[in-house]
Protein backbone atom coordinates (compact mmCIF):
# COMPACT_ATOMS: atom_id res chain seq x y z
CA UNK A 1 145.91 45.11 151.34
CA UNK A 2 144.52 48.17 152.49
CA UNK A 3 144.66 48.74 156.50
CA UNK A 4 141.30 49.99 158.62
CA UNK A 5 141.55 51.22 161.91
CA UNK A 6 138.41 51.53 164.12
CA UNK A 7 137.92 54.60 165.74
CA UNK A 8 135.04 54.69 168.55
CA UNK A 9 134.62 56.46 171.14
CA UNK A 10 133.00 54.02 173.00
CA UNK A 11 135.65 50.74 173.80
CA UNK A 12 132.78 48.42 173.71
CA UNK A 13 131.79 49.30 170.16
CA UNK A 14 135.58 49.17 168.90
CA UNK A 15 135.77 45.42 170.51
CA UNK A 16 132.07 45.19 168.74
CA UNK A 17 132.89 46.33 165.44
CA UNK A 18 136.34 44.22 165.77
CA UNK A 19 134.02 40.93 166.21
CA UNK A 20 131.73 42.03 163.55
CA UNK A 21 134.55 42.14 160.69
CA UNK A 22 136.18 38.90 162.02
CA UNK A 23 133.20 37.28 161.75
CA UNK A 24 131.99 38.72 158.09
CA UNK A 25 134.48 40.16 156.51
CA UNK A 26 138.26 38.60 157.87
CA UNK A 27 139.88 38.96 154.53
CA UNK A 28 139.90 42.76 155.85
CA UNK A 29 143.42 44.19 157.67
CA UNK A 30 141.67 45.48 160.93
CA UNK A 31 143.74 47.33 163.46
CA UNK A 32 142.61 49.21 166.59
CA UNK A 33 143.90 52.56 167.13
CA UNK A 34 146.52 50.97 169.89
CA UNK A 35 148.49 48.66 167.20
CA UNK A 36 152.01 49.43 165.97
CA UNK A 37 150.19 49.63 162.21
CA UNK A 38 147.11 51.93 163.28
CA UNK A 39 149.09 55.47 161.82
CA UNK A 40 149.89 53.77 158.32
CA UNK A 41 145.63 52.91 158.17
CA UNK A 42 144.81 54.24 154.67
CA UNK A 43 140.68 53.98 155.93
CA UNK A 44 139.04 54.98 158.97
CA UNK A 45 135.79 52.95 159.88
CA UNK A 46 134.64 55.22 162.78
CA UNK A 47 131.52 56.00 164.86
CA UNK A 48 132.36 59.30 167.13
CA UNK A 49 136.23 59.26 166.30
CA UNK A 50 137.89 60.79 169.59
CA UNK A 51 139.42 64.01 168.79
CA UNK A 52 142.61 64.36 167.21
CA UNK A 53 142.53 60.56 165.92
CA UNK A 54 141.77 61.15 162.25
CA UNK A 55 144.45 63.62 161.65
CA UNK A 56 147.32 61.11 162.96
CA UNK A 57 146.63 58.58 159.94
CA UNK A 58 148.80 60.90 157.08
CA UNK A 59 147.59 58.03 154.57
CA UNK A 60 144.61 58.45 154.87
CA UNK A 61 142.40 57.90 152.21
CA UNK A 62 138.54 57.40 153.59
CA UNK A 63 136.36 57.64 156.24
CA UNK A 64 133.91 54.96 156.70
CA UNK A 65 130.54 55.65 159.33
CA UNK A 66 129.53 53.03 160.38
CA UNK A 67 125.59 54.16 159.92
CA UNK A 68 123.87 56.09 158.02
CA UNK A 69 124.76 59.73 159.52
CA UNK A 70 127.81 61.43 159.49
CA UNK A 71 127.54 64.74 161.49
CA UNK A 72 129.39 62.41 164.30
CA UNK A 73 132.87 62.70 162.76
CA UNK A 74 132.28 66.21 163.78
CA UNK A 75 133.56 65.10 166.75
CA UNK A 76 137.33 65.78 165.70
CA UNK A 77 137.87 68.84 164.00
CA UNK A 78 141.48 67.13 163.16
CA UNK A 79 139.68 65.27 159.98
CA UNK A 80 140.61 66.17 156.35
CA UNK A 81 137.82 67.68 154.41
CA UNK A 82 139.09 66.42 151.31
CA UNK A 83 139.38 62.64 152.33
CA UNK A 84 136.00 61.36 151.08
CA UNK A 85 133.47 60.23 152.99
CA UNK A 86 131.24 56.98 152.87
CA UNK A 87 128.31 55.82 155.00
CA UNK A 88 126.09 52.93 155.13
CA UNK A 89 123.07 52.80 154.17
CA UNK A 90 120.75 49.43 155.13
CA UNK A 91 117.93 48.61 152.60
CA UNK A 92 116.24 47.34 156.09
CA UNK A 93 116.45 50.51 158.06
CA UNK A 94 113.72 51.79 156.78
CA UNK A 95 111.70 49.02 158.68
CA UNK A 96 113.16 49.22 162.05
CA UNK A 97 112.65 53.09 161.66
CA UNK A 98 109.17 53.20 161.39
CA UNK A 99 108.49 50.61 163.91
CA UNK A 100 109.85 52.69 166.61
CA UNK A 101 108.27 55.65 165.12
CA UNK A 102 104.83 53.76 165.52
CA UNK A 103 105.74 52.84 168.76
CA UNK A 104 106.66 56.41 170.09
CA UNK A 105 103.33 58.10 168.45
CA UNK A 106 101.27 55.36 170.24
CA UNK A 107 103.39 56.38 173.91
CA UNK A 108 101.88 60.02 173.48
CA UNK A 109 98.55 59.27 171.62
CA UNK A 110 97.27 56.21 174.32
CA UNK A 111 99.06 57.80 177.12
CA UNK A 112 101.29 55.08 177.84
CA UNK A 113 104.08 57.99 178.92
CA UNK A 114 101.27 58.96 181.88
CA UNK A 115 100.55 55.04 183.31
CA UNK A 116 104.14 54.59 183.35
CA UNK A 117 105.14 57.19 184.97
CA UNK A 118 102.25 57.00 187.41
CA UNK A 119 103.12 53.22 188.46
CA UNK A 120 105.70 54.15 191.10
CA UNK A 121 102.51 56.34 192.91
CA UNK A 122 100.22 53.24 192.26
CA UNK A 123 98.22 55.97 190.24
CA UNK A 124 95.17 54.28 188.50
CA UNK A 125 94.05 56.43 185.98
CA UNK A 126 92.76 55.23 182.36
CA UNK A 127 94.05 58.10 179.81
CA UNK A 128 92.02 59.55 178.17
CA UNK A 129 91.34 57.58 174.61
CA UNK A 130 91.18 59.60 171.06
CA UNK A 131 90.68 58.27 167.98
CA UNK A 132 93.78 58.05 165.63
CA UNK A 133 92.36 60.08 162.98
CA UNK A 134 91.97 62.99 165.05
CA UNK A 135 95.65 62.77 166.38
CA UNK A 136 97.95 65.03 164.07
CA UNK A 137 101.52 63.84 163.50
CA UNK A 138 103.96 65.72 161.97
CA UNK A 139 106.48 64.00 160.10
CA UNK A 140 109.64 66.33 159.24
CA UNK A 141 112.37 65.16 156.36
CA UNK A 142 110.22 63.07 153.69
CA UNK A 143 113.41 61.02 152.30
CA UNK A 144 114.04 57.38 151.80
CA UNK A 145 113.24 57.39 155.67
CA UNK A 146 111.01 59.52 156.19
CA UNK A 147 108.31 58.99 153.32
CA UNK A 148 108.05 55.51 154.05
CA UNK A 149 107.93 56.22 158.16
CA UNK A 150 104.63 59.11 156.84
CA UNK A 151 102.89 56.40 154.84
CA UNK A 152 103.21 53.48 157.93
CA UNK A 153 101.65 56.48 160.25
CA UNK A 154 98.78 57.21 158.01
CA UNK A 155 98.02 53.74 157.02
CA UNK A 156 97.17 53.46 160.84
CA UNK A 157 94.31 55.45 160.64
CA UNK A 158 96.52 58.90 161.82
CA UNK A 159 96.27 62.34 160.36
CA UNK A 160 99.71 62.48 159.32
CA UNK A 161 101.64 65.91 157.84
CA UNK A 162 105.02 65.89 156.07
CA UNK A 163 107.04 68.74 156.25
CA UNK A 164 110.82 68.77 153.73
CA UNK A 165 112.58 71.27 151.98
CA UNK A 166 111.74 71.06 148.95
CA UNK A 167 108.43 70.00 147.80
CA UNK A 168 107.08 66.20 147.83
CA UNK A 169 103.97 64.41 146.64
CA UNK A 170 102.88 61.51 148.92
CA UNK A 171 99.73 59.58 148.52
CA UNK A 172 97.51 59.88 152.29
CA UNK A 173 99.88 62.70 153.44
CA UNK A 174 99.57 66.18 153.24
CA UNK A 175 102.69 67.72 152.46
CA UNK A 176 104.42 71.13 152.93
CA UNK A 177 107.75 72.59 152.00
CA UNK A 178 110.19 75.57 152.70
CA UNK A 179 110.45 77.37 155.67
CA UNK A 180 107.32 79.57 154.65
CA UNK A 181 104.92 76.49 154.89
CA UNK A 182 106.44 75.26 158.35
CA UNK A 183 104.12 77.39 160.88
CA UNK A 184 101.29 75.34 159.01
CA UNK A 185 102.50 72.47 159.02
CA UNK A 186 103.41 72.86 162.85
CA UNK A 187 100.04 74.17 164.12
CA UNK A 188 98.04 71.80 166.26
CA UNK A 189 100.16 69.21 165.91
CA UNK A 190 100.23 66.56 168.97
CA UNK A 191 103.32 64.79 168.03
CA UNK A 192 106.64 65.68 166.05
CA UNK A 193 108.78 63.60 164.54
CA UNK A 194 111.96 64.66 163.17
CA UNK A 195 113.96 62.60 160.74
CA UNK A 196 115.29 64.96 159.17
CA UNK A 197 119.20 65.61 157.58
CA UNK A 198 121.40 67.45 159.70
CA UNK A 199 122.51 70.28 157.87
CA UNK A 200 123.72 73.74 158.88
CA UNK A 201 120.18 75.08 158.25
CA UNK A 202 118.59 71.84 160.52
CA UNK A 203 121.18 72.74 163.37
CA UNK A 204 119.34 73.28 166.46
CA UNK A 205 115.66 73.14 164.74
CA UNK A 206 114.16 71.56 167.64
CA UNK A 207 113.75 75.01 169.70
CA UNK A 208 111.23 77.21 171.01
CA UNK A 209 110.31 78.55 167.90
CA UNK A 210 108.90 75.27 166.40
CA UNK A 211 107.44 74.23 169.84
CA UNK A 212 105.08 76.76 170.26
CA UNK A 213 103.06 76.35 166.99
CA UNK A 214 102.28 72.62 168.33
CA UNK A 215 99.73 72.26 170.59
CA UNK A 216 99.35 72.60 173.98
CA UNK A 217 100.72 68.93 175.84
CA UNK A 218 102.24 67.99 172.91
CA UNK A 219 105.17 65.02 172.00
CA UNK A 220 108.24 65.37 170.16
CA UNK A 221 110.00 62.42 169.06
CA UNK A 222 113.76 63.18 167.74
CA UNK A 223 115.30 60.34 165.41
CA UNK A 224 117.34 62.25 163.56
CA UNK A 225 120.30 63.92 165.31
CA UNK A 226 121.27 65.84 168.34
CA UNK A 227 122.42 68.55 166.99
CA UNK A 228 118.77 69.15 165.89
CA UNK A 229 117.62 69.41 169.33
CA UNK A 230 118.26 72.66 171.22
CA UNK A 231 117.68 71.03 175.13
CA UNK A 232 117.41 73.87 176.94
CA UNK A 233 114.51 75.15 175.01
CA UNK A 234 112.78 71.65 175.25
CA UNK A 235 113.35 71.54 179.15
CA UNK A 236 111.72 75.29 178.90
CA UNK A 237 108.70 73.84 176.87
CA UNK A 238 108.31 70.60 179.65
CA UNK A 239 108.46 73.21 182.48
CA UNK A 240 105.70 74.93 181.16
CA UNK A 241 103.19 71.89 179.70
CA UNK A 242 103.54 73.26 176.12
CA UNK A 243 104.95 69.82 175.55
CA UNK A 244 104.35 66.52 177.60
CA UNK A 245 107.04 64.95 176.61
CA UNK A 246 109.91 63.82 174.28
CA UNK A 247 110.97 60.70 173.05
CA UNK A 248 114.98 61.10 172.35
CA UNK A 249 116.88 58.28 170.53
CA UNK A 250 119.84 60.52 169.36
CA UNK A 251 121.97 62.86 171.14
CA UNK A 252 124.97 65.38 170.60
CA UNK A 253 127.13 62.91 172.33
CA UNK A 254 126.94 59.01 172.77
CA UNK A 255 126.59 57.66 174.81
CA UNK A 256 124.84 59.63 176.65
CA UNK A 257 127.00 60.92 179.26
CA UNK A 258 125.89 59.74 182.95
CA UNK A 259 125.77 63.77 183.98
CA UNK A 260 123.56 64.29 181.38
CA UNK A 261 120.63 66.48 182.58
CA UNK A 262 118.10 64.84 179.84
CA UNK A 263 118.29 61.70 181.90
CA UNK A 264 116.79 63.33 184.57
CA UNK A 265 114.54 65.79 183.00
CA UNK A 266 110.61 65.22 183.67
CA UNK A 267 108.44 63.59 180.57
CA UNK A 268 112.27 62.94 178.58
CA UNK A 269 112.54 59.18 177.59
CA UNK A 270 116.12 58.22 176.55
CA UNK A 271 116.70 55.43 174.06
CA UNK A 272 119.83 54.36 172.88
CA UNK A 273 120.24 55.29 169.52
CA UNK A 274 118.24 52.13 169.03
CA UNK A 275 115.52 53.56 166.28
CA UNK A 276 117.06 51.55 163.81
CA UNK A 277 120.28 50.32 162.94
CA UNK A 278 122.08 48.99 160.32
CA UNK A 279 122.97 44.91 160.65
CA UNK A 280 126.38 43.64 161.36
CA UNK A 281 126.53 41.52 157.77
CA UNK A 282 125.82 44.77 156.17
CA UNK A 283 128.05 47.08 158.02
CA UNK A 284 130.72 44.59 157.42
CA UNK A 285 129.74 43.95 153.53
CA UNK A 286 129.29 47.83 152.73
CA UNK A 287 132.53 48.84 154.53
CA UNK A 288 134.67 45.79 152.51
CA UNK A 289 132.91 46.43 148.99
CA UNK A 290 134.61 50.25 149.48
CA UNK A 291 138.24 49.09 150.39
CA UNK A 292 138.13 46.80 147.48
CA UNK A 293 136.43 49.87 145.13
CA UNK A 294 138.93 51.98 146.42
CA UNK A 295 142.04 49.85 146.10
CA UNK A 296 141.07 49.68 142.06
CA UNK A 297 140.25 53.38 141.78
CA UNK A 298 136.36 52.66 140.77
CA UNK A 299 133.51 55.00 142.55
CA UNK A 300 132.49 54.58 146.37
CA UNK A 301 129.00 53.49 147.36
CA UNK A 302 127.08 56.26 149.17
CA UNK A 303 129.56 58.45 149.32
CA UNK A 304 128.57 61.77 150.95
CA UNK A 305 128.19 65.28 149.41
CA UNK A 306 130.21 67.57 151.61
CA UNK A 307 127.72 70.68 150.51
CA UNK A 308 124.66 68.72 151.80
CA UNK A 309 126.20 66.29 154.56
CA UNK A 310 124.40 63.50 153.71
């Protein structure tokens, strides 16, 4: 039987993920990183492995996120490159996604980001109300999560843009692609949303030079990752109203830590990397139908391409 070890930053989410396979999946041989076994592991089911962890396990044969990224194992630069890589990817996640997407555009477009933050001043002031079809959202990354996220927006009456890199047809949406379309697609926009891949060319896209094509008081809404979002250029654009505000649900490091600046930034909203998550059953289902397919030698399920990191 083929040993996992959990490796989590976070102890909560190791004694988490240690309930979640003893509850779905207990045929599995679950260690922590503290038992006499954990070095013989042969797969690592991680979520932010703490540096220098992976490289300990010499049999190591996979790496298993836990979600649906994996720019987190990042975190130690002790991993393997060869040892393939798995994620999981939840049919439902596409739901959960674009709920909280709808949510955050409707913070910025009905103001709800100004009432709340007024309450503690007992400041009574209606926002101003526009009509969704003149509110321009900009969608970027028009994949499985994406697309479907686009479509959601537009069937609420929004004038929604899609921005990828390569190019897409999507019924409702007008769509651009390649970095010579993206000033378009970015002007006059009152809300961002990125989902997109992080990639080496999607590193630190959230910046300056993206922020100042949108328009003036504008929101950004990051779902993708943190390495997308370069924060010092986003406090920059806060400081100086060329955005209102940003909606954050990842982050270079989670949790967030408690000295965090963003948590006390002006018009930032933290969320917990809460956008959308993948259930326990399937977590627990996806990570046990790859120990068995690697124990007979057959091909992983969504198994990542090192070249495009997704």
């Amino acid at each position: 039987m083929s040993r996992l070890v959990l490796l989590c930053q976070n102890p909560a989410l190791t004694d988490w993920l240690a309930a979640l396979f003893a509850e779905h999946a207990p045929h599995l041989h679950v260690l922590r990183p503290d038992d006499a076994q954990a070095p013989l592991a042969e797969v690592a089911v991680c979520w932010f492995p703490p540096e220098g962890s992976l490289g300990r396990l010499p049999n190591l044969r996979l790496v298993h996120s836990i979600g649906s990224g994996v720019d987190h194992l990042a975190q130690d630069s002790s991993r393997d490159a060869s040892v393939p890589v798995c994620r999981v990817v939840d049919p439902d996640h596409t739901q959960g996604m674009s709920e909280y997407v709808h949510w955050g555009v409707l913070h910025f477009h009905r103001g709800f980001d100004q009432v709340i933050a007024g309450n503690p001043r007992q400041h009574w002031q209606r926002p101003v109300q526009r009509k969704a079809q003149d509110y321009k959202v900009g969608v970027m990354g028009l994949g499985a999560i994406g697309a479907p996220v686009a479509q959601r927006l537009a069937a609420a009456g929004y004038h929604v843009r899609g921005w990828a890199r390569t190019p897409r047809q999507i019924d409702g949406i007008t769509t651009f692609d390649g970095a010579p379309a993206l000033h378009d697609f970015l002007a006059g926009l009152d809300v961002l949303v990125n989902l997109l891949p992080l990639t080496t060319s999607t590193h630190g896209v959230l910046s300056q030079a993206v922020f100042r094509h949108m328009a003036k008081g504008s929101g950004l809404i990051n779902c993708g990752r943190g390495q997308h979002l370069n924060a010092e250029d986003l406090r920059q654009a806060l400081a100086s109203g060329q955005l209102r505000g940003a909606l954050l649900d990842v982050f270079e490091q989670e949790p967030l830590p408690a000295d965090s600046p963003l948590w006390h930034t002006p018009g930032v909203w933290v969320t917990p990397h809460m956008a959308s998550a993948a259930s326990d059953l399937c977590i627990a289902q996806q990570v046990a139908d790859n120990v068995s397919r690697l124990a007979a030698e057959l091909e992983l399920n969504n198994l990542v391409d090192p070249e495009l990191g997704y």
